[in-house]
Protein backbone atom coordinates (compact mmCIF):
# COMPACT_ATOMS: atom_id res chain seq x y z
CA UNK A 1 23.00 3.28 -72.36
CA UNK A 2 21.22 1.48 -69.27
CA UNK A 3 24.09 3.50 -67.37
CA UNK A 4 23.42 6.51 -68.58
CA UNK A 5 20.27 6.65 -67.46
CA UNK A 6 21.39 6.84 -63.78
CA UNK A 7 22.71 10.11 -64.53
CA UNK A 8 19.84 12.42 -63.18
CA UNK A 9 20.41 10.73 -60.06
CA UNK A 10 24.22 11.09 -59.27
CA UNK A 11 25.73 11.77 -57.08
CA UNK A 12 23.08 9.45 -55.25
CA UNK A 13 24.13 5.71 -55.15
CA UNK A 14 22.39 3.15 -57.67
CA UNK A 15 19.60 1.12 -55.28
CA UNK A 16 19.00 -2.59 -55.54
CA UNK A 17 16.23 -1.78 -57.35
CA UNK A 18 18.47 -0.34 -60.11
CA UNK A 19 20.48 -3.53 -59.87
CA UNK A 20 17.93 -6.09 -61.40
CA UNK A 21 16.86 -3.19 -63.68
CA UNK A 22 20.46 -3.37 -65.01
CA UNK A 23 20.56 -7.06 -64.83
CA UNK A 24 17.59 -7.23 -67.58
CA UNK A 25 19.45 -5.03 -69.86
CA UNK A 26 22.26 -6.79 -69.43
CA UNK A 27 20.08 -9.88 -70.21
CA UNK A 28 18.62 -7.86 -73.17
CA UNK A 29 22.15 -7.80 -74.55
CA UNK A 30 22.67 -11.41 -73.89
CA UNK A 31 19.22 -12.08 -75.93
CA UNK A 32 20.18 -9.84 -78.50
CA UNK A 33 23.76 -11.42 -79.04
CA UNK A 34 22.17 -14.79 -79.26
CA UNK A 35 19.10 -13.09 -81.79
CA UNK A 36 22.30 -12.16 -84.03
CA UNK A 37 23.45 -16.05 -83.93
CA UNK A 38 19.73 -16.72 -84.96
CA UNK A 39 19.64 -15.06 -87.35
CA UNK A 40 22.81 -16.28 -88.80
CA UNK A 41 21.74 -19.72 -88.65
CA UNK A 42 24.19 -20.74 -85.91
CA UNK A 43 21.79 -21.19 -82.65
CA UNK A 44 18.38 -22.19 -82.52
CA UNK A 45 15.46 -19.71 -81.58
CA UNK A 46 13.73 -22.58 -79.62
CA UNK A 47 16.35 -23.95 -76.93
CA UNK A 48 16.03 -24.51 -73.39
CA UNK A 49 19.13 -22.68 -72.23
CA UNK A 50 17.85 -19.62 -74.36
CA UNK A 51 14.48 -19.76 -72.72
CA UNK A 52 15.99 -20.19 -69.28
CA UNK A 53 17.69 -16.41 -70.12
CA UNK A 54 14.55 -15.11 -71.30
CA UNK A 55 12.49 -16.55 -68.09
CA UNK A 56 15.81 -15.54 -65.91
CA UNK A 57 15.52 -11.91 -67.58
CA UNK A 58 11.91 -11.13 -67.69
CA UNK A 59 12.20 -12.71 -63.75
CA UNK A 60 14.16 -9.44 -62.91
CA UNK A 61 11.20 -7.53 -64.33
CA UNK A 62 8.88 -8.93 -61.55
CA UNK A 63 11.35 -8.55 -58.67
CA UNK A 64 12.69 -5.19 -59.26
CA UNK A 65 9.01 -2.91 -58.60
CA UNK A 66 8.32 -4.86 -55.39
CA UNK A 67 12.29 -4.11 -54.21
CA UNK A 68 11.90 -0.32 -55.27
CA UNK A 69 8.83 -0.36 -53.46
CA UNK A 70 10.11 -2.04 -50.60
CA UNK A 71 13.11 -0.81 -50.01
CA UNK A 72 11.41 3.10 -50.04
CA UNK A 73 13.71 3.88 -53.32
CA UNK A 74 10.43 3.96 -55.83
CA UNK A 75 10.34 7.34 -58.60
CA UNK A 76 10.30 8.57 -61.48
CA UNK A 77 13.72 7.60 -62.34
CA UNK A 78 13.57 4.17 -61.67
CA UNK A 79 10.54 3.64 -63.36
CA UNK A 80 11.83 5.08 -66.60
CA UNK A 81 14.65 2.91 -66.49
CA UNK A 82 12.61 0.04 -65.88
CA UNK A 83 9.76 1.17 -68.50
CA UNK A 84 13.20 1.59 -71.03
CA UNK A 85 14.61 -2.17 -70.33
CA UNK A 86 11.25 -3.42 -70.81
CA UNK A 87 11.06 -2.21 -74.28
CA UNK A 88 14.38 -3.37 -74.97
CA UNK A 89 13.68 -6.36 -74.03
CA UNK A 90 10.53 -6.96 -75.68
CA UNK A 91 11.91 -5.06 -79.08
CA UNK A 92 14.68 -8.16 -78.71
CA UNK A 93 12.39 -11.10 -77.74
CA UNK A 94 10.13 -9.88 -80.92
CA UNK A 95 12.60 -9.97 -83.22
CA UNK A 96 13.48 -13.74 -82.02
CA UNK A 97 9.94 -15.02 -82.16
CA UNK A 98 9.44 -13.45 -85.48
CA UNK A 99 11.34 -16.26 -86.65
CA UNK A 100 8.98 -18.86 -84.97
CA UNK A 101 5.89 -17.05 -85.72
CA UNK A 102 6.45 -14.89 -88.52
CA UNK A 103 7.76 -11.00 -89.00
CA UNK A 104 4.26 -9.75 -87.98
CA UNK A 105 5.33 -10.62 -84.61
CA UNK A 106 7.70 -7.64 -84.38
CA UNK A 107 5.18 -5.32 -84.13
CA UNK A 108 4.95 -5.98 -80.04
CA UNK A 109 7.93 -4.70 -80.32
CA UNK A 110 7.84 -2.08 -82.19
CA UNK A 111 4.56 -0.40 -80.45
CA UNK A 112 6.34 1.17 -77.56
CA UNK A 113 8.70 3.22 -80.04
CA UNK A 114 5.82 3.60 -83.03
CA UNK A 115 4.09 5.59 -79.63
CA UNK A 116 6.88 7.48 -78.80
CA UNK A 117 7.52 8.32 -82.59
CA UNK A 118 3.95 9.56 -82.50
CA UNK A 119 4.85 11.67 -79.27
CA UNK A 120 6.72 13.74 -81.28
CA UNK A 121 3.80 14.96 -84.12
CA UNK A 122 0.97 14.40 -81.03
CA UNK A 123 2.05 16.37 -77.94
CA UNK A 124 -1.19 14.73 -76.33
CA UNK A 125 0.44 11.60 -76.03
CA UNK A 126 3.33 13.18 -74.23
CA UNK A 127 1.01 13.47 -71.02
CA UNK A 128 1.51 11.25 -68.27
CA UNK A 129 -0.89 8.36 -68.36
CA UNK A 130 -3.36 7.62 -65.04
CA UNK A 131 -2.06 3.56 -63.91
CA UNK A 132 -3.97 1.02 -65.36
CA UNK A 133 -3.98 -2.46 -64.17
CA UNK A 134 -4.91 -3.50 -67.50
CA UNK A 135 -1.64 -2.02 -68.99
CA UNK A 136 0.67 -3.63 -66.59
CA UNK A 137 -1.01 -6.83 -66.96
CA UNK A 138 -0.79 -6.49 -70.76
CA UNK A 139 2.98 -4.87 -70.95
CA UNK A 140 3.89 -7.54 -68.49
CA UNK A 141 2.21 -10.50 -70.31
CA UNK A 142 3.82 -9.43 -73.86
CA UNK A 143 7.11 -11.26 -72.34
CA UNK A 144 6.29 -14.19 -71.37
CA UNK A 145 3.84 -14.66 -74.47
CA UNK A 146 6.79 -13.96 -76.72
CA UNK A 147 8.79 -16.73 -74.07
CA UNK A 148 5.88 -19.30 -74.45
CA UNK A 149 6.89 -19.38 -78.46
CA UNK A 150 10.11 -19.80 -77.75
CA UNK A 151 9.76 -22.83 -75.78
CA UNK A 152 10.52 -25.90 -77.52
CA UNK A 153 7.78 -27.84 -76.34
CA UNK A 154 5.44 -25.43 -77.68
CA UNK A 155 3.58 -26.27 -81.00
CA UNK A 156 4.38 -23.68 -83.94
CA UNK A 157 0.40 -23.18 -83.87
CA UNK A 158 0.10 -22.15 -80.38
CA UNK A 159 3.04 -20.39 -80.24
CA UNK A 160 1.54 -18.13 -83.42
CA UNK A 161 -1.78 -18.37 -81.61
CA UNK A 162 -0.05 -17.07 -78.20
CA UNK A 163 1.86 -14.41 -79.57
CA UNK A 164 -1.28 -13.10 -81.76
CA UNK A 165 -3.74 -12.75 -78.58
CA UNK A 166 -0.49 -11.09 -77.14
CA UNK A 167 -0.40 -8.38 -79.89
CA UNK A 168 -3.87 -7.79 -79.96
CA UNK A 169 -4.51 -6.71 -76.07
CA UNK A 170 -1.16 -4.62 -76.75
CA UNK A 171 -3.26 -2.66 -79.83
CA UNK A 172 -6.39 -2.66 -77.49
CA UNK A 173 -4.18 -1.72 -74.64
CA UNK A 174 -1.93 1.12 -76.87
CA UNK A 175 -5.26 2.49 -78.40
CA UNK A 176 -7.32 2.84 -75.12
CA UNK A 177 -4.46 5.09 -73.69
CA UNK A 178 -3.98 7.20 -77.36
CA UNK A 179 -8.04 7.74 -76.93
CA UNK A 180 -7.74 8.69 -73.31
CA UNK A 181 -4.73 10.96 -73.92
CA UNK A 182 -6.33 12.84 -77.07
CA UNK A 183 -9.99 13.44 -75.09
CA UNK A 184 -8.08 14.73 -72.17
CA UNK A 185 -5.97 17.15 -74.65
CA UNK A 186 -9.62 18.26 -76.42
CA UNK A 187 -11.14 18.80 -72.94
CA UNK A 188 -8.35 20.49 -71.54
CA UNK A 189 -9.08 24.62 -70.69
CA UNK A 190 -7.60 26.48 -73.47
């Protein structure tokens, strides 16, 4: 699937940017592999080797804007791809702190689709969003709060105390942009 993506691009060759973007989905798999053996009851959700993947993964997140950007290769593509493994990932490190925290915690997860799923009935929320340092700082924090319950060292009640503040600047952060989105749709020429 992560492949795939690099289709609108072809014939042009895959940058190193693209690289660590493919790295963290191949991480994603990795995390979701091991989320199966949690499940099961055959691997802890709080180990240090699985939070060494996670911080190793959501390490590829922070590296691979500043490469795009650096090595001139920054778009539209890329950025997809990238906005894609993040919600992978997330979806996958939701699902493994739900059993730390409790289910409610898969609903960091689940907001990226639950918006696109609302794309589809809403076509204001299928406009392009203005940046907003406050949305990268909360889409990037969602990963390493979900890491931070993972850690064994972590209490249970700050983990669930971690992973709540997470999940509530992702609803403040989801709503602002379905508010701004809708207003600019209603003030729109006709």
């Amino acid at each position: 699937m992560a492949a795939s993506t690099l289709r609108p691009r072809t014939p042009g060759a895959a940058t190193a940017a693209d690289a660590l973007t493919l790295l963290r989905h191949l991480g994603a798999g990795a995390l979701a592999a091991a989320t199966v053996l949690v499940l099961g009851g055959e691997l802890a959700a709080r180990s240090w080797p699985l939070a060494a993947l996670i911080a190793t993964t959501l390490a590829t997140d922070a590296l691979d804007g500043p490469v795009a950007r650096r090595t001139g290769s920054a778009g539209p593509i890329g950025a997809r791809i990238d906005m894609e493994a993040d919600a992978a990932l997330v979806m996958v490190l939701s699902v493994l702190a739900a059993t730390v925290v409790g289910p409610w915690a898969l609903a960091i997860g689940l907001m990226r689709y639950a918006f696109a799923a609302a794309s589809w009935m809403r076509p204001a929320l299928r406009e392009p969003l203005a940046f907003s340092q406050f949305r990268r700082l909360v889409g990037g924090g969602q990963g390493v709060a979900l890491l931070i319950a993972l850690v064994p060292v972590v209490p249970v009640p700050s983990a669930v105390a971690v992973v709540a503040l997470a999940l509530a600047l992702l609803v403040v952060s989801f709503g602002r942009d379905v508010i701004r989105l809708e207003r600019a749709q209603r003030s729109a020429p006709r």
